[in-house]
PDB file of N, CA and C in Angstrom:
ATOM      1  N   UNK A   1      97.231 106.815 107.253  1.00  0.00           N
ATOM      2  CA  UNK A   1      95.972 106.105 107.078  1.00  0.00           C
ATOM      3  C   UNK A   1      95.905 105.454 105.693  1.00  0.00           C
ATOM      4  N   UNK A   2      97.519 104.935 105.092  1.00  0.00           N
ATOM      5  CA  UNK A   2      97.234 104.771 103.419  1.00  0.00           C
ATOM      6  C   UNK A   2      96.959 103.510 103.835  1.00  0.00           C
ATOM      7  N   UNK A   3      97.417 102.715 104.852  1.00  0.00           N
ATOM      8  CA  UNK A   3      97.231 101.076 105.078  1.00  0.00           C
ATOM      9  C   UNK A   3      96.174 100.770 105.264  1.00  0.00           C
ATOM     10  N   UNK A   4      94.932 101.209 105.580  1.00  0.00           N
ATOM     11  CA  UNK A   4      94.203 100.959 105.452  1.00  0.00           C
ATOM     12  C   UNK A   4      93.019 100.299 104.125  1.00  0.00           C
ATOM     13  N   UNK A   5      93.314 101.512 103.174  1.00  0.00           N
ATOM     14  CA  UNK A   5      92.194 101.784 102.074  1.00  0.00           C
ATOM     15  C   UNK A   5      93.117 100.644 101.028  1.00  0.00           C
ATOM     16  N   UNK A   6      94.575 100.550 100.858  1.00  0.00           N
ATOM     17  CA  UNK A   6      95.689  99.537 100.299  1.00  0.00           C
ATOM     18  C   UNK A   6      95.350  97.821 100.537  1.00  0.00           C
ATOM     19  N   UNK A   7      95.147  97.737 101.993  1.00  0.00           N
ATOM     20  CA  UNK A   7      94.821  96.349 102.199  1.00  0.00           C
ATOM     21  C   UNK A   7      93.745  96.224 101.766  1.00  0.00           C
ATOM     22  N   UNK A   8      92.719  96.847 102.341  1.00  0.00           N
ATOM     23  CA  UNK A   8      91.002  96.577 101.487  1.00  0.00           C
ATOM     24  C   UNK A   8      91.487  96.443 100.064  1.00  0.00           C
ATOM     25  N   UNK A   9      91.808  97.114  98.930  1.00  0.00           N
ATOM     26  CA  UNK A   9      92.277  97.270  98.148  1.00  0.00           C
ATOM     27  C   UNK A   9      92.312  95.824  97.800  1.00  0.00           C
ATOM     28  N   UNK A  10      93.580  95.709  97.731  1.00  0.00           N
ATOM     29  CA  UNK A  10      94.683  94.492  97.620  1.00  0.00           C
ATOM     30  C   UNK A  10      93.532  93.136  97.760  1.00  0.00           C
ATOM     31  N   UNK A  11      92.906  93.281  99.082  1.00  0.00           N
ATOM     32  CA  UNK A  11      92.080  92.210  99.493  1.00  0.00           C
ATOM     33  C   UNK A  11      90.899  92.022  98.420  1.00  0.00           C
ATOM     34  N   UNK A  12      90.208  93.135  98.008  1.00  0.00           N
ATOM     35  CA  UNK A  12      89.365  93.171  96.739  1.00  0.00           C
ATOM     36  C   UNK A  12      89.906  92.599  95.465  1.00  0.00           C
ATOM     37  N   UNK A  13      91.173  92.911  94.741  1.00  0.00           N
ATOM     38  CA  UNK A  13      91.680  92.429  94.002  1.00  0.00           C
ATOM     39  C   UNK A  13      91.725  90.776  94.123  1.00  0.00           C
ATOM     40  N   UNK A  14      92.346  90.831  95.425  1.00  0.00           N
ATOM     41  CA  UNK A  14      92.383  88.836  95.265  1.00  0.00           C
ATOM     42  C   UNK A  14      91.120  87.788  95.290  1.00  0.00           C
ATOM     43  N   UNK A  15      89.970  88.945  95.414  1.00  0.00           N
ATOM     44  CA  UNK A  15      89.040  88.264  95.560  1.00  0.00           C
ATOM     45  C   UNK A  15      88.525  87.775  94.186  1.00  0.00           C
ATOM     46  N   UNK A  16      88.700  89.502  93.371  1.00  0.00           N
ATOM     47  CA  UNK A  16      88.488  89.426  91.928  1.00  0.00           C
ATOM     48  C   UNK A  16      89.266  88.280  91.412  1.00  0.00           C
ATOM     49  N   UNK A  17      90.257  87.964  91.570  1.00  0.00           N
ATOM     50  CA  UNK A  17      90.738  87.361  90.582  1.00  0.00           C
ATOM     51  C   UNK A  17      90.564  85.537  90.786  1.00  0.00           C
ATOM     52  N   UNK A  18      90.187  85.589  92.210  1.00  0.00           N
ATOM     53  CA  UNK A  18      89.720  84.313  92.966  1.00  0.00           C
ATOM     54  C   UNK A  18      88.356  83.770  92.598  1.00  0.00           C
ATOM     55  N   UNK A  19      87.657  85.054  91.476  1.00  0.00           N
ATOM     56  CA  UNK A  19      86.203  85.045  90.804  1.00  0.00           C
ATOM     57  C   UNK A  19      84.902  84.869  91.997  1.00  0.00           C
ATOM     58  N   UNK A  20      85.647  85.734  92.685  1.00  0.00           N
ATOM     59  CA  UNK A  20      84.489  86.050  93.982  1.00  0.00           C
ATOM     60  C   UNK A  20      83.984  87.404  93.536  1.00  0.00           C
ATOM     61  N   UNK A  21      83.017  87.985  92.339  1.00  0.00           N
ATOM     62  CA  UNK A  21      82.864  89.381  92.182  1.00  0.00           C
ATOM     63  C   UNK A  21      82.632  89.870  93.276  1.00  0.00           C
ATOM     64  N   UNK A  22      81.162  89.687  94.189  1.00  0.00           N
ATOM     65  CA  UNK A  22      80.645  89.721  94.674  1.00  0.00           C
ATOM     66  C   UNK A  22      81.341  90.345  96.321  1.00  0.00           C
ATOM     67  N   UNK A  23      82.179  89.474  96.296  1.00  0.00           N
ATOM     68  CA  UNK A  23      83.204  90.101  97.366  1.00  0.00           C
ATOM     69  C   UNK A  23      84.150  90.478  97.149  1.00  0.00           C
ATOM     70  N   UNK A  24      84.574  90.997  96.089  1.00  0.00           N
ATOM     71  CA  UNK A  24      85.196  91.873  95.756  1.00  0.00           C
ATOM     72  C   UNK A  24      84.442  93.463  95.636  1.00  0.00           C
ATOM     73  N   UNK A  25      83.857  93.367  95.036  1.00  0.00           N
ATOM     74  CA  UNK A  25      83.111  94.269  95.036  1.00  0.00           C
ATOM     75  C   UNK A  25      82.670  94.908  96.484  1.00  0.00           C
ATOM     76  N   UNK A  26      82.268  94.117  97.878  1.00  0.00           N
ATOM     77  CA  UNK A  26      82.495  94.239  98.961  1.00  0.00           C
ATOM     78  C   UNK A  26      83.390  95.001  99.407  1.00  0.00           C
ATOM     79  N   UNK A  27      84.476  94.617  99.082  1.00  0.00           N
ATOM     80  CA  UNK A  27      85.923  95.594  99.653  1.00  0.00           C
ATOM     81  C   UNK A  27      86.051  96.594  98.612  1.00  0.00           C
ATOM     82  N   UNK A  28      85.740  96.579  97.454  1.00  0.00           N
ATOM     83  CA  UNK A  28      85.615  97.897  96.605  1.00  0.00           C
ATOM     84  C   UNK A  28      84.607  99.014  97.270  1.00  0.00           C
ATOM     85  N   UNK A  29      83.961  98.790  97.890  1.00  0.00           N
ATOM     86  CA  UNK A  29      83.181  99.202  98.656  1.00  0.00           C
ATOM     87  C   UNK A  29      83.582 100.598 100.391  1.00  0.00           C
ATOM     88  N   UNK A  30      84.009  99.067 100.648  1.00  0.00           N
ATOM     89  CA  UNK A  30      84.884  99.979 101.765  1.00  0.00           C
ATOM     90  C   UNK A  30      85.712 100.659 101.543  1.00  0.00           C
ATOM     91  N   UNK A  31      86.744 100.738 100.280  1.00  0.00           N
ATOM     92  CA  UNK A  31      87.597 100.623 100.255  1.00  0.00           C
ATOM     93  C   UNK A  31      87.348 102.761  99.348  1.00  0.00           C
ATOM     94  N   UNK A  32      86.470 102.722  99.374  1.00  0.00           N
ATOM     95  CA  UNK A  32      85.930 103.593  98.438  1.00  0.00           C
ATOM     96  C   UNK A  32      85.189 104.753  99.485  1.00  0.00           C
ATOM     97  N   UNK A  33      84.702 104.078 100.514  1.00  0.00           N
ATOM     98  CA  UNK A  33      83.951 104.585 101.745  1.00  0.00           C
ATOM     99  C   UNK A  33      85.410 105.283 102.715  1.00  0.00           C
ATOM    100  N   UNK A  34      86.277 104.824 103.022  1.00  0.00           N
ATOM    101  CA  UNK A  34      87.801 104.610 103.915  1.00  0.00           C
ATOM    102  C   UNK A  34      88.212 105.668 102.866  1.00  0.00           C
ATOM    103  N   UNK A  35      88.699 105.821 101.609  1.00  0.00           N
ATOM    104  CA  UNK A  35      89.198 106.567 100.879  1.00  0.00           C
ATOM    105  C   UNK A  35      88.570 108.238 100.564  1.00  0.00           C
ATOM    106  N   UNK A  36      87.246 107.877 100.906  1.00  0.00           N
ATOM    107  CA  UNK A  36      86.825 109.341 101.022  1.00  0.00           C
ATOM    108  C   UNK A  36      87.028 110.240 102.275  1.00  0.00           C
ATOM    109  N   UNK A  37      87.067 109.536 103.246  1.00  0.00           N
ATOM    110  CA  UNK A  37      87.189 109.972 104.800  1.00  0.00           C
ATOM    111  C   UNK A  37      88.607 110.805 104.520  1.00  0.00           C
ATOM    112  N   UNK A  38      89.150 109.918 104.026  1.00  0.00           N
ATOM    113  CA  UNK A  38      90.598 110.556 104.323  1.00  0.00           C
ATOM    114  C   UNK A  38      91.182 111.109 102.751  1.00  0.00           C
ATOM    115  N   UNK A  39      90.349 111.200 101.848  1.00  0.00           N
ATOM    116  CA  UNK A  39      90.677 111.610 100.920  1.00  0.00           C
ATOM    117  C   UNK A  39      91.535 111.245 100.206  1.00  0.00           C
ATOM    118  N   UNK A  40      91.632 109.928  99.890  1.00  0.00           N
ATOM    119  CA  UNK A  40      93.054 108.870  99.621  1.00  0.00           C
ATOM    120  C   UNK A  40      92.714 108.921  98.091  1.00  0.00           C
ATOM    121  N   UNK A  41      93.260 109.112  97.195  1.00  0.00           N
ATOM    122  CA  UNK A  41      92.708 108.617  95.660  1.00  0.00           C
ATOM    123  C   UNK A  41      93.775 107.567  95.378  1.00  0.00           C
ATOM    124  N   UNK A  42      94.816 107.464  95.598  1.00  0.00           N
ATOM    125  CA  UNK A  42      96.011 106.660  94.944  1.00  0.00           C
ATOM    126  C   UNK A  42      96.081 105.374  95.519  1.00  0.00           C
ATOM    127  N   UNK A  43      94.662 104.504  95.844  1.00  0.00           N
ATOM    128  CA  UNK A  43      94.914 102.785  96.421  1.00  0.00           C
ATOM    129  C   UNK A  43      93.726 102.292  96.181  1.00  0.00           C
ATOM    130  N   UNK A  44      93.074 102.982  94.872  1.00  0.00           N
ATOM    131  CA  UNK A  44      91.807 102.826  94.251  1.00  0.00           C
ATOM    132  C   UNK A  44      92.424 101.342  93.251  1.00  0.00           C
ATOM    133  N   UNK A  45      93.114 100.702  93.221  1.00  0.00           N
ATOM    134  CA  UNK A  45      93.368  99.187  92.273  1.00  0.00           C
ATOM    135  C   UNK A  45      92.403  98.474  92.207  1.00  0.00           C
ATOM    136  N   UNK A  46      91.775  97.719  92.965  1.00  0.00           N
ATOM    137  CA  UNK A  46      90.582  97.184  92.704  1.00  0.00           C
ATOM    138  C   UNK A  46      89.416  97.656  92.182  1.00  0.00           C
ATOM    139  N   UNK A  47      88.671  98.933  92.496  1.00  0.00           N
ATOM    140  CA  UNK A  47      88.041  99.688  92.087  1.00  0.00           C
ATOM    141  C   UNK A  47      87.865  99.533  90.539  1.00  0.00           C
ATOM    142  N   UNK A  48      89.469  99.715  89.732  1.00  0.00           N
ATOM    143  CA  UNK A  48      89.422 100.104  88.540  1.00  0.00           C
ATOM    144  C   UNK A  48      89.344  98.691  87.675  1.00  0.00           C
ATOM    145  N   UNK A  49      89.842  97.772  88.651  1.00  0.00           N
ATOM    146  CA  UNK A  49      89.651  96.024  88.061  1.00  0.00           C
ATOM    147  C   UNK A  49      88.015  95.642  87.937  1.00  0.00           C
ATOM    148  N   UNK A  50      87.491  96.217  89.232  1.00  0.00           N
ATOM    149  CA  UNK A  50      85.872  95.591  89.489  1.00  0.00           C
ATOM    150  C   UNK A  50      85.164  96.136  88.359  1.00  0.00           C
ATOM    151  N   UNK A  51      85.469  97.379  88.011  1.00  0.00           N
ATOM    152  CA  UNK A  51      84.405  98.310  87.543  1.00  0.00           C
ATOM    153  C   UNK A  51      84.513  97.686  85.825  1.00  0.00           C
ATOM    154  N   UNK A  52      85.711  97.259  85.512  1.00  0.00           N
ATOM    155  CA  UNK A  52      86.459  96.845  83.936  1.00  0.00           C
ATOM    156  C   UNK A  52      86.174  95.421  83.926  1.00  0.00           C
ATOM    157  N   UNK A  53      85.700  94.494  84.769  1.00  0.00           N
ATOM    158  CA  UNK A  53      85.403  93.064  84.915  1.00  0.00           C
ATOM    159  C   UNK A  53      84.149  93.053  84.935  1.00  0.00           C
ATOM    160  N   UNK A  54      82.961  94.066  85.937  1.00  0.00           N
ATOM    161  CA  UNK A  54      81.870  93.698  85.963  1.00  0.00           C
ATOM    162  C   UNK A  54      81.461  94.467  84.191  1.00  0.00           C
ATOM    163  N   UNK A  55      82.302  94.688  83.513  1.00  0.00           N
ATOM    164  CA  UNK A  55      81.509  95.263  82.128  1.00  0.00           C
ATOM    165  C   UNK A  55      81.077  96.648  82.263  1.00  0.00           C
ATOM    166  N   UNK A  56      81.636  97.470  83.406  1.00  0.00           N
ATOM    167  CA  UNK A  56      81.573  98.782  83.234  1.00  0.00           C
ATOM    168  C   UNK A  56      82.427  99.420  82.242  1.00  0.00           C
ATOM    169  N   UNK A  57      82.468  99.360  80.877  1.00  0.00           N
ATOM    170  CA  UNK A  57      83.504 100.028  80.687  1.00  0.00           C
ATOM    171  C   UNK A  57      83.767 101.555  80.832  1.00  0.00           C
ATOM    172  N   UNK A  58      82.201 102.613  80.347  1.00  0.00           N
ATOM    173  CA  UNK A  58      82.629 103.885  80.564  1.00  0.00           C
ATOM    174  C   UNK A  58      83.738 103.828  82.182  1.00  0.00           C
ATOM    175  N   UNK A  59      82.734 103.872  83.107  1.00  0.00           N
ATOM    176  CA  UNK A  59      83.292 104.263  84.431  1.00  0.00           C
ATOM    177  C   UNK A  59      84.557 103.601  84.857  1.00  0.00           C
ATOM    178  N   UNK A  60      85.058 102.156  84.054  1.00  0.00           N
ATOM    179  CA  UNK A  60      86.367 101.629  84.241  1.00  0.00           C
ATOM    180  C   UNK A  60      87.006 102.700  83.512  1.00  0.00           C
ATOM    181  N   UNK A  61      86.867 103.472  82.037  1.00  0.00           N
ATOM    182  CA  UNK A  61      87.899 104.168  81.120  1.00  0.00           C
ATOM    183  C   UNK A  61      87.864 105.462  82.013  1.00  0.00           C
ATOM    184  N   UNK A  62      86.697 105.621  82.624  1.00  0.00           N
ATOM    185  CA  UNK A  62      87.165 106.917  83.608  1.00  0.00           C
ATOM    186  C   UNK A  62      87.756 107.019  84.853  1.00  0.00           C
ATOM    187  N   UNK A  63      87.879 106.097  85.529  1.00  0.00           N
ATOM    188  CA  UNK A  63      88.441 105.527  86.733  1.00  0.00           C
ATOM    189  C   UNK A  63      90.308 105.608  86.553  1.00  0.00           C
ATOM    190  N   UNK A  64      90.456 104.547  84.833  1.00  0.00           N
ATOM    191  CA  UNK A  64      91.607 104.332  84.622  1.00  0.00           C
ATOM    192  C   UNK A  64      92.477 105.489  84.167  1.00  0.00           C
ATOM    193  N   UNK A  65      92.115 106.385  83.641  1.00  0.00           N
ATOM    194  CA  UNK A  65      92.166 108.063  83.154  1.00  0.00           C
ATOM    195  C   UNK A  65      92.589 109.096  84.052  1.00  0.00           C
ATOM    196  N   UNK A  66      91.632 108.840  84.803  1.00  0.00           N
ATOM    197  CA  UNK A  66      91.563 109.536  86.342  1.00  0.00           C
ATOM    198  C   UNK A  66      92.532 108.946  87.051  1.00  0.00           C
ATOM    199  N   UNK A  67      92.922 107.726  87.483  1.00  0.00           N
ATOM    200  CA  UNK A  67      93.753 107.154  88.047  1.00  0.00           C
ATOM    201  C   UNK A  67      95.515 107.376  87.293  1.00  0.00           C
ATOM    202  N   UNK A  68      95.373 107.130  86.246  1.00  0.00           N
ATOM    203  CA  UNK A  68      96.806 107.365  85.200  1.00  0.00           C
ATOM    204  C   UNK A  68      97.662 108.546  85.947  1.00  0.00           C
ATOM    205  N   UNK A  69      96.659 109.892  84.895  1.00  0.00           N
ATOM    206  CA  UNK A  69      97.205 110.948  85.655  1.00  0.00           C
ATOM    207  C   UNK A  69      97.084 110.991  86.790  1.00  0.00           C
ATOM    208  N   UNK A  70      96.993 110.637  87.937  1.00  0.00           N
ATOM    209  CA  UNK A  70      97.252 111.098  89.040  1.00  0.00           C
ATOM    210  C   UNK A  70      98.606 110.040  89.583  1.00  0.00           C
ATOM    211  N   UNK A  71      98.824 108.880  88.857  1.00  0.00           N
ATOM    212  CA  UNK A  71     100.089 107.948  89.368  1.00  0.00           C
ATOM    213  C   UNK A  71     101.026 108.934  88.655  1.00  0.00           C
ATOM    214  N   UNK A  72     100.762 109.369  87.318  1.00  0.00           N
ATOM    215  CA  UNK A  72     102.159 109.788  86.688  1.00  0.00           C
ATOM    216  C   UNK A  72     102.191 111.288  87.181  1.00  0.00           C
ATOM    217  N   UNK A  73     101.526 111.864  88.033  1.00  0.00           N
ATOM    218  CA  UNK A  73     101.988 113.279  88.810  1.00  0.00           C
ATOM    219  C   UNK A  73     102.479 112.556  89.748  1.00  0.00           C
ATOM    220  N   UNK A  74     102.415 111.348  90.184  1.00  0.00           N
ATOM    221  CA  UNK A  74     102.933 111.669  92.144  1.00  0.00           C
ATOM    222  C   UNK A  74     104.159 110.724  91.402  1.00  0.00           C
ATOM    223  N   UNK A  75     104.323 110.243  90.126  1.00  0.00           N
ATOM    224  CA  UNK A  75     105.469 109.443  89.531  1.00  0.00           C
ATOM    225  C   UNK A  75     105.784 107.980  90.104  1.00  0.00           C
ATOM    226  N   UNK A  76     104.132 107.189  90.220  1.00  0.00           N
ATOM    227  CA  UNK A  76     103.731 106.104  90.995  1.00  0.00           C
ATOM    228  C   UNK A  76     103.989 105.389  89.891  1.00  0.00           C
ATOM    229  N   UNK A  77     105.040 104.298  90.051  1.00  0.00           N
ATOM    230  CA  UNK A  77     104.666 102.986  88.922  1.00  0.00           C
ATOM    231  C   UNK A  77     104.209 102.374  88.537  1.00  0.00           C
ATOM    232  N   UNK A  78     104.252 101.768  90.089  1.00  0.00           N
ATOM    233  CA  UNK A  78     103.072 100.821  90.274  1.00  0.00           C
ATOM    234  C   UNK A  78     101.935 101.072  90.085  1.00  0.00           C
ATOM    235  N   UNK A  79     101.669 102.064  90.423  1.00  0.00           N
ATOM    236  CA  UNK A  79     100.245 102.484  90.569  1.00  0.00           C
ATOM    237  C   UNK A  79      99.610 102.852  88.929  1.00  0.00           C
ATOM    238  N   UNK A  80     100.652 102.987  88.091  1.00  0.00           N
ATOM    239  CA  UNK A  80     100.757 103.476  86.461  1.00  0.00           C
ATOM    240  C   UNK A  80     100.197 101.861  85.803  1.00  0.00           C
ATOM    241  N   UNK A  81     101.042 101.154  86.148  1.00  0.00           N
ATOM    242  CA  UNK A  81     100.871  99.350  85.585  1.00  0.00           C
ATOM    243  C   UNK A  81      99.539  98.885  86.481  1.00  0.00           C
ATOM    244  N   UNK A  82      98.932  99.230  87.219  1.00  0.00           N
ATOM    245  CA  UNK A  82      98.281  98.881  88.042  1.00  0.00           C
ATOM    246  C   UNK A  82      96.627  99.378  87.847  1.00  0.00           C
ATOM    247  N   UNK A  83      97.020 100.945  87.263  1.00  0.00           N
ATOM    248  CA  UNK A  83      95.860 101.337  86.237  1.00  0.00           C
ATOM    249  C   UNK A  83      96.053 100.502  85.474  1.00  0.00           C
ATOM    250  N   UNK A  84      96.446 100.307  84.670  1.00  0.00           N
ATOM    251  CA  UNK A  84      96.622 100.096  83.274  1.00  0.00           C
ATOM    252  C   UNK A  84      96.129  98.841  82.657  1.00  0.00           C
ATOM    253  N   UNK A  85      96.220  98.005  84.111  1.00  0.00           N
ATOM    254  CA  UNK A  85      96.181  96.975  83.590  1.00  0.00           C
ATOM    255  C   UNK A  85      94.840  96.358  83.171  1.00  0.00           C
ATOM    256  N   UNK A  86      93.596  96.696  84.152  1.00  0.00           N
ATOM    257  CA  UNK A  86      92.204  96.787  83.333  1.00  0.00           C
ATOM    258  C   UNK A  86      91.851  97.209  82.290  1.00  0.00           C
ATOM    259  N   UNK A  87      92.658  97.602  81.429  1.00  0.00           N
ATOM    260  CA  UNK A  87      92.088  98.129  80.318  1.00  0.00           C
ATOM    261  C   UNK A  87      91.694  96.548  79.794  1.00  0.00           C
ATOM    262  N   UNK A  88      92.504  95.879  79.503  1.00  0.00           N
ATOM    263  CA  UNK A  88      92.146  94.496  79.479  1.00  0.00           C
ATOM    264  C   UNK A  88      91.089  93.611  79.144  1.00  0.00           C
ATOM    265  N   UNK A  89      90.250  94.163  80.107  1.00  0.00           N
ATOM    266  CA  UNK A  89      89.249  93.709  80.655  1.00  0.00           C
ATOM    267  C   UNK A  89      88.035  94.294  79.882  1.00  0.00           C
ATOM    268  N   UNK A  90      88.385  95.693  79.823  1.00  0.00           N
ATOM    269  CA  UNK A  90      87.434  97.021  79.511  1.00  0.00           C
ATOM    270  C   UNK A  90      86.920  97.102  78.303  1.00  0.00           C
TER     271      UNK A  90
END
């Protein structure tokens, strides 16, 4: 069930960066709703972009924190550069 919460994901991101917050934030949404069902934490990417773009920074630095360690236990790369990369923003 990771394909799921990944595409929402993914799909949120391109929205972000397409400067659609608004629908991005949409699929951050689902994507957040889908991830609890199944208890997914590791395809939270957009999440940590939306939250560091809309000017959240606490909850982006905790998102990205939270997210870090948990790529560098499962020894996710991508998922390491992928946190990381909102800081940016943040």
């Amino acid at each position: 069930m990771r394909a799921v919460p990944f595409t929402l994901s993914t799909r949120g991101g391109v929205q972000l960066f397409a400067g659609r917050l608004a629908l991005a934030s949409s699929f951050v949404e689902q994507v957040q709703a889908v991830a609890d069902v199944n208890d997914n934490r590791t395809v939270r990417y957009a999440v940590l972009a939306v939250a560091a773009v809309r000017g959240r920074e606490k909850d982006a630095r905790q998102l990205i924190t939270s997210a870090t360690r948990d790529f560098a236990a499962s020894g996710e790369g991508m998922g390491l550069g992928l946190a990381r990369r909102p800081l940016r923003f943040a």
